[in-house]
Protein backbone atom coordinates (compact mmCIF):
# COMPACT_ATOMS: atom_id res chain seq x y z
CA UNK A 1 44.35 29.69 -21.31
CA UNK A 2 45.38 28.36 -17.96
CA UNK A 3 42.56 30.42 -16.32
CA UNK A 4 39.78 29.43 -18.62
CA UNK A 5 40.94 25.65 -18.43
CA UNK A 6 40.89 25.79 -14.13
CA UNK A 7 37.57 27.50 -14.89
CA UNK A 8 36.17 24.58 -16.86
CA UNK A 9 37.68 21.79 -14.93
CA UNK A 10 35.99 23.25 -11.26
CA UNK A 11 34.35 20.69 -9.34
CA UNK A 12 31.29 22.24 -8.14
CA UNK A 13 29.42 25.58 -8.65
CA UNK A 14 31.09 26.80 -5.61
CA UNK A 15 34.85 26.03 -7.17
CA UNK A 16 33.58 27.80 -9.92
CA UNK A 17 32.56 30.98 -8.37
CA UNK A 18 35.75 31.24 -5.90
CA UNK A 19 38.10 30.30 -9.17
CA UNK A 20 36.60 33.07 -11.07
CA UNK A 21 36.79 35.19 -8.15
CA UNK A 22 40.55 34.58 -8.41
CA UNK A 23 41.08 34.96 -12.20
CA UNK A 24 38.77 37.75 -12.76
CA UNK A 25 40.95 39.46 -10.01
CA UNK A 26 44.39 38.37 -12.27
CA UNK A 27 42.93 39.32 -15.51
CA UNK A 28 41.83 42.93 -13.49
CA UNK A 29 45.82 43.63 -12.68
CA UNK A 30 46.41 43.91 -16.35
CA UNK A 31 45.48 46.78 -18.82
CA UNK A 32 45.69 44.87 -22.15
CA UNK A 33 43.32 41.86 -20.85
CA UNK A 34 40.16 44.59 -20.40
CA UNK A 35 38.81 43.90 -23.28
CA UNK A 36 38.61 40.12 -23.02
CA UNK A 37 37.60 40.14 -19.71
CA UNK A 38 34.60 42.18 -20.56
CA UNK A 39 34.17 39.91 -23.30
CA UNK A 40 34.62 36.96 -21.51
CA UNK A 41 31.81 38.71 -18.97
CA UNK A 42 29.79 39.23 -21.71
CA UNK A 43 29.52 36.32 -23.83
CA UNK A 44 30.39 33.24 -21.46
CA UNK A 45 29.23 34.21 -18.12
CA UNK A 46 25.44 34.78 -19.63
CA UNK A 47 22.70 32.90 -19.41
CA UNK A 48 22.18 31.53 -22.62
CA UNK A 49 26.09 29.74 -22.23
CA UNK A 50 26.77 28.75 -18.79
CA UNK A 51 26.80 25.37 -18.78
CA UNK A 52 30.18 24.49 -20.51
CA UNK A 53 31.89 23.57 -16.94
CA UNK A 54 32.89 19.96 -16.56
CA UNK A 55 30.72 19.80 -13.20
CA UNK A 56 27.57 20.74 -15.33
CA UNK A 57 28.18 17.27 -17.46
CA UNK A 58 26.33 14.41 -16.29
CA UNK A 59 29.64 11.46 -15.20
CA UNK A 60 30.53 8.93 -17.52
CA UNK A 61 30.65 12.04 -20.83
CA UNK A 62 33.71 13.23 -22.09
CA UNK A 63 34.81 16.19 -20.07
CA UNK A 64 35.05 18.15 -22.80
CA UNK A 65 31.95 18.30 -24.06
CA UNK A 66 28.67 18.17 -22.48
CA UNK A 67 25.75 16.64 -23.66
CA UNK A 68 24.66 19.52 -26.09
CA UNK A 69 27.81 20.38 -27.49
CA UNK A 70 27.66 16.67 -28.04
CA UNK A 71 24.05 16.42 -30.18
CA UNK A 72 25.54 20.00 -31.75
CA UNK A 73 28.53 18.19 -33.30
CA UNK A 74 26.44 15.35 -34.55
CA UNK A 75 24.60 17.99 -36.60
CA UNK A 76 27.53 19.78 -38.16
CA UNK A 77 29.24 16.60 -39.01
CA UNK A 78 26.17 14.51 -40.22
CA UNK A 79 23.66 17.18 -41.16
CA UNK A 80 25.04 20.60 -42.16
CA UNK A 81 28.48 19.50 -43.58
CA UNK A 82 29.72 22.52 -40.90
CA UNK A 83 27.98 25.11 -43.49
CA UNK A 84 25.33 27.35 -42.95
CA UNK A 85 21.82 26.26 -44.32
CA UNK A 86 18.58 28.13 -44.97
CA UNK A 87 15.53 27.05 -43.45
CA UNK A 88 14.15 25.38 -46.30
CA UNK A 89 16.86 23.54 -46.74
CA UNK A 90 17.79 22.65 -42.93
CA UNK A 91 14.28 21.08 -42.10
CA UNK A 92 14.53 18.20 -44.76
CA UNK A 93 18.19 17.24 -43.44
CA UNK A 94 16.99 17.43 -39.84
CA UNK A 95 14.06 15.32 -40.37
CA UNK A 96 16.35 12.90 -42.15
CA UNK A 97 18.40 12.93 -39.44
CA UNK A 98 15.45 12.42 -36.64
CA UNK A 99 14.04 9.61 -38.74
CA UNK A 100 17.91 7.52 -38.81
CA UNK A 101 18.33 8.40 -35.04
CA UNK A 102 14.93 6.37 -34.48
CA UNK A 103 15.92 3.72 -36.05
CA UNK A 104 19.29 3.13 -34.07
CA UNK A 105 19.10 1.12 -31.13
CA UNK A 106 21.33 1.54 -28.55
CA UNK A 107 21.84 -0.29 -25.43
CA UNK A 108 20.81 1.03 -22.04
CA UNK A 109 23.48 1.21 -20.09
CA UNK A 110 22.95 1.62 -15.98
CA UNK A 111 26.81 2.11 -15.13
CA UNK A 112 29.21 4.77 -16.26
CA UNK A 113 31.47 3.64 -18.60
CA UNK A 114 34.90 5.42 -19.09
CA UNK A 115 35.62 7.07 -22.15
CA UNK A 116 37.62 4.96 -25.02
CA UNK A 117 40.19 8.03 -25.05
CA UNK A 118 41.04 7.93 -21.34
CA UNK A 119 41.36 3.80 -21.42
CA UNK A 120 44.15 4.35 -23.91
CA UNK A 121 45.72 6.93 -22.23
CA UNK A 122 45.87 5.14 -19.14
CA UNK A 123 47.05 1.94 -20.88
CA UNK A 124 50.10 4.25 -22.42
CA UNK A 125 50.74 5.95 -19.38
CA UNK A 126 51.16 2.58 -17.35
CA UNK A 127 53.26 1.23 -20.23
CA UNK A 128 55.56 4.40 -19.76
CA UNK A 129 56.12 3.54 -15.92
CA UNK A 130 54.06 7.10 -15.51
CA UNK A 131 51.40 4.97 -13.21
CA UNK A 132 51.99 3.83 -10.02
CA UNK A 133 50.02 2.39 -6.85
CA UNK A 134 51.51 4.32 -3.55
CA UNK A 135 51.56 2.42 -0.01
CA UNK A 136 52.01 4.09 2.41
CA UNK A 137 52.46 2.79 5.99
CA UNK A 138 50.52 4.34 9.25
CA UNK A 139 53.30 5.43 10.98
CA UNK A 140 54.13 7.58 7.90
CA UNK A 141 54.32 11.20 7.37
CA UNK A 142 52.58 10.67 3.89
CA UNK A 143 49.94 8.43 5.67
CA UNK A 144 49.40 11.29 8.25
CA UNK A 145 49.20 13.89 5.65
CA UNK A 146 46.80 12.05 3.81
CA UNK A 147 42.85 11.35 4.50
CA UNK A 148 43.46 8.37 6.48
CA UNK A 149 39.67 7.69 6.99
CA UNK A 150 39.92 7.31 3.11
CA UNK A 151 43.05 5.21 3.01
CA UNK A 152 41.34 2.76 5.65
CA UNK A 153 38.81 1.46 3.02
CA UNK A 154 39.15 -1.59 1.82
CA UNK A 155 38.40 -0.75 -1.69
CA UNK A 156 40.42 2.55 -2.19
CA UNK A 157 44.10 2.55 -3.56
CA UNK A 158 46.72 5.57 -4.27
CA UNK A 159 47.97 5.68 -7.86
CA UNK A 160 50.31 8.22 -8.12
CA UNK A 161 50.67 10.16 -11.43
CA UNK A 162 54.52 11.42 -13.61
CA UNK A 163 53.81 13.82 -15.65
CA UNK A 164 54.75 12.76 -19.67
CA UNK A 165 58.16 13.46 -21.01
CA UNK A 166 57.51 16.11 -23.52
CA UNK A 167 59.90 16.05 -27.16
CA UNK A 168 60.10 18.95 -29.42
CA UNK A 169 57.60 18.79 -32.72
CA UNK A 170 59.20 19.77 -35.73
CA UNK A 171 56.59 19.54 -37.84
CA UNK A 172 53.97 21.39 -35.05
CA UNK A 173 57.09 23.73 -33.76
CA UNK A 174 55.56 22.95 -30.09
CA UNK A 175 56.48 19.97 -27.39
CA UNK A 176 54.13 17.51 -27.62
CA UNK A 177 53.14 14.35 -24.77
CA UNK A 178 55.99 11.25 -25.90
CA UNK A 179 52.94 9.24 -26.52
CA UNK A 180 50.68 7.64 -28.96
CA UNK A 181 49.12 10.22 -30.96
CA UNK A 182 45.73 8.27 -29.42
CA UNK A 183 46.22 8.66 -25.87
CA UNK A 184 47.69 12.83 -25.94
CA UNK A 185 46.11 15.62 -24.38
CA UNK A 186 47.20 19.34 -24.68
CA UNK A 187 49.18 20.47 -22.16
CA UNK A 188 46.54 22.22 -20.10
CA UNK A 189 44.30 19.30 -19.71
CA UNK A 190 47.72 16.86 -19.13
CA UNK A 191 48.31 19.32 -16.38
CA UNK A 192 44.41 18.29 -14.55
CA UNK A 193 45.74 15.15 -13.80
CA UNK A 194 48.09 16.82 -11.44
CA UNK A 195 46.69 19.33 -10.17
CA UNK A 196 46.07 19.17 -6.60
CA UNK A 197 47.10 15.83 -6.28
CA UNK A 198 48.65 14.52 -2.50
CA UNK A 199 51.91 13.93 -2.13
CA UNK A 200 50.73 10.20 -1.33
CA UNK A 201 49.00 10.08 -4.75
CA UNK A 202 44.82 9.67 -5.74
CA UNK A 203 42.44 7.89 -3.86
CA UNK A 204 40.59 5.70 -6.61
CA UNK A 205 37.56 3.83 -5.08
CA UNK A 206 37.67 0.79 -6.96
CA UNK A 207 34.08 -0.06 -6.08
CA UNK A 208 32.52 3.05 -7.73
CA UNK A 209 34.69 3.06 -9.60
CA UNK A 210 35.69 7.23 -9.10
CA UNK A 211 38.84 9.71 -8.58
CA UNK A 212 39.01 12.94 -7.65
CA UNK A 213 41.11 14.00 -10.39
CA UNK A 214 39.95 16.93 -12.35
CA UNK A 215 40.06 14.92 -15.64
CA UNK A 216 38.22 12.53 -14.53
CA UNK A 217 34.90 14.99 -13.28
């Protein structure tokens, strides 16, 4: 799952290709993953499917989903009850469901917005002490390391990220995130926020507002 995950959270259509490049070439070194790696081939790198990467979701939507996973889920919750319909019956729920959507009005909005599950996740993570803005001076090693002509604007700051203490589940027999059940991720998309982070922490342009951080594509 690791693979599939860096696969979804690449950046650009180039990080895709070189990321597959790599994981195609792990899955290739052993015999029992064949047969989902054709599969994989098959089903997810076609046509019809290719745009489940985060890069392929307009900013401001949940990374998770993009925008027609997003109408999709609307359908099976409010439409099809997540059951399989005949046409006769489909078109008369559908319509039902055009003619409500018509009638909602929903503010334009011009700005990106973050999501409501990220705000409370960074609200618990700062509570926990697992947020933290980095200075760094110039005549340090972490300031050399760093992209300085980044750290020179006025309106960029380095929060540095702690991973979550993790506590044994009984119930779930698994480690779960010690936080609010409304701010936890799984593991592998907890792990985004650290992946390929500098030692001096990310550069958050507060003007945007924007991060590099995977999670946050």
């Amino acid at each position: 799952m690791k693979d599939i995950h860096a696969l979804h959270f690449a950046l650009s259509e180039l990080d895709f290709h070189q990321t597959l490049t790599v994981v195609q070439g792990k899955w290739a070194e052993k015999a029992e993953l064949t047969t989902f790696s054709q599969y994989f081939s098959k089903y997810w790198l076609n046509h019809r499917v290719w745009r489940w990467q985060c890069f392929q979701t307009p900013s401001g939507y949940a990374a998770t989903n993009n925008p027609c996973e997003t109408f999709n889920a609307a359908l099976k919750r409010g439409v099809t009850m997540r059951r399989k319909l005949k046409v006769g019956a489909l078109i008369p729920q559908l319509l039902l469901l055009y003619s409500n959507e018509r009638m909602v009005s929903r503010p334009f909005s011009t700005i990106c917005k973050p999501d409501a599950r990220l705000v409370r996740r960074v609200g618990a993570m700062a509570r926990a002490n697992l947020l933290s803005l980095h200075s760094t001076s110039k005549s340090s090693i972490a300031f050399l390391l760093s992209d300085s002509t980044v750290d020179e604007q006025q309106d960029v700051v380095r929060v540095l990220s702690r991973p979550s203490p993790r506590v044994f589940d009984e119930t779930r027999r698994r480690t779960l995130e010690d936080l609010p059940v409304s701010s936890k991720v799984n593991k592998l998309t907890a792990n985004m926020e650290l992946r390929g982070m500098p030692t001096s922490g990310w550069a958050v342009d507060m003007l945007t507002p924007s991060c590099p951080c995977k999670i946050l594509v």
